[in-house]
Protein backbone atom coordinates (compact mmCIF):
# COMPACT_ATOMS: atom_id res chain seq x y z
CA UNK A 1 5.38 1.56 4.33
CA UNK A 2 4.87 5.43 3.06
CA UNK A 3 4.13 6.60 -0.45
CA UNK A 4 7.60 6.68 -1.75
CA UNK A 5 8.48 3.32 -0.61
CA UNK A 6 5.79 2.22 -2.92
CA UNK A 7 6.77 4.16 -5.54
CA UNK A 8 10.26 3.17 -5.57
CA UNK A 9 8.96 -0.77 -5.72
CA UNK A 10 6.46 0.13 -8.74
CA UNK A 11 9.96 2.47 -10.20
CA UNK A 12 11.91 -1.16 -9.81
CA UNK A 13 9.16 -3.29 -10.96
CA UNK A 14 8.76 -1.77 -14.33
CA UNK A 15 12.19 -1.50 -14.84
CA UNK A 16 13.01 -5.17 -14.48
CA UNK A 17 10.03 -6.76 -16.86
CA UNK A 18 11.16 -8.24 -19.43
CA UNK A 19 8.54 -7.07 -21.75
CA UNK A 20 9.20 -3.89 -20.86
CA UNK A 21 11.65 -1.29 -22.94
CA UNK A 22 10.69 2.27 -21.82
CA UNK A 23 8.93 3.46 -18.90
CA UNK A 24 8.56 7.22 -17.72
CA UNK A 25 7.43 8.10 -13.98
CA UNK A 26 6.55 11.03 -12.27
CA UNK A 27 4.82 10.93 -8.72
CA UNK A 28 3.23 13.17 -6.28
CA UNK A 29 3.53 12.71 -2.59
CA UNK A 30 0.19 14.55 -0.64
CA UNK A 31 1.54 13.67 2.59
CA UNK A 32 3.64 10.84 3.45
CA UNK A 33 1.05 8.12 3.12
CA UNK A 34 -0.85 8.96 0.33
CA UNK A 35 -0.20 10.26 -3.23
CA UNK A 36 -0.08 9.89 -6.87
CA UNK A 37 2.09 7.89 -9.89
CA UNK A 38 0.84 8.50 -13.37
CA UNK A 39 3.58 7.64 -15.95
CA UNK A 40 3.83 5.86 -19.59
CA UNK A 41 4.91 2.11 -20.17
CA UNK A 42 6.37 1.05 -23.49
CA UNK A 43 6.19 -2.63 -24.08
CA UNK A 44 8.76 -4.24 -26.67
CA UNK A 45 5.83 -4.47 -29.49
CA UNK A 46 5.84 -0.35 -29.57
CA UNK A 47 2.66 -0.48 -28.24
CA UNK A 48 2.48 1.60 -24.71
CA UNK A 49 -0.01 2.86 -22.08
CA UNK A 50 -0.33 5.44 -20.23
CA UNK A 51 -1.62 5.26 -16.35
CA UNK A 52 -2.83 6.74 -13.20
CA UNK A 53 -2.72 5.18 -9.93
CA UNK A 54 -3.60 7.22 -6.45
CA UNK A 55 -2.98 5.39 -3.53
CA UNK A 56 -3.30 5.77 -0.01
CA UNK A 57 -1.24 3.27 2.19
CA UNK A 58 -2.59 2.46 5.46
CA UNK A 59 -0.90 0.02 8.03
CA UNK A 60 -2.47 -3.27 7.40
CA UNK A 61 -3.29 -2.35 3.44
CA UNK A 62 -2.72 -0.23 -0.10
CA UNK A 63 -5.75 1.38 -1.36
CA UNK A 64 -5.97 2.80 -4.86
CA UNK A 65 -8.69 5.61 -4.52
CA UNK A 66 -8.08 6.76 -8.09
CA UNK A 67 -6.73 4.40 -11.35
CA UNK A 68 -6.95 4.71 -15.12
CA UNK A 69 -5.07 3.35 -17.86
């Protein structure tokens, strides 16, 4: 799997929870295996976060070097 793969499953993810109304996305790719996804996630409440998530994919796993929310 490469970085955008994952970020196209965490895209679809978000945009298919129920609980979810709003969600805005931008991502970074470093290199093809590792990069960043920081976006905002609006719930149907109003309330939202915002997050950070770095992640480096290796064969065998998915490492998040970097996350805040």
């Amino acid at each position: 799997m490469k970085f955008q793969d994952y970020a196209d499953i965490v895209d679809n993810l978000l945009r298919r929870h129920w609980a979810i109304t709003d969600s805005l996305l931008t991502q970074e790719a470093y290199n093809p295996r590792q990069g960043i996804i920081e976006g905002k996630i609006t719930f149907l409440d109003g309330s939202y976060i915002d997050f950070l998530e770095e992640v480096q994919i290796d064969p065998n796993s998915i490492s998040k070097s970097r996350y805040s929310y």
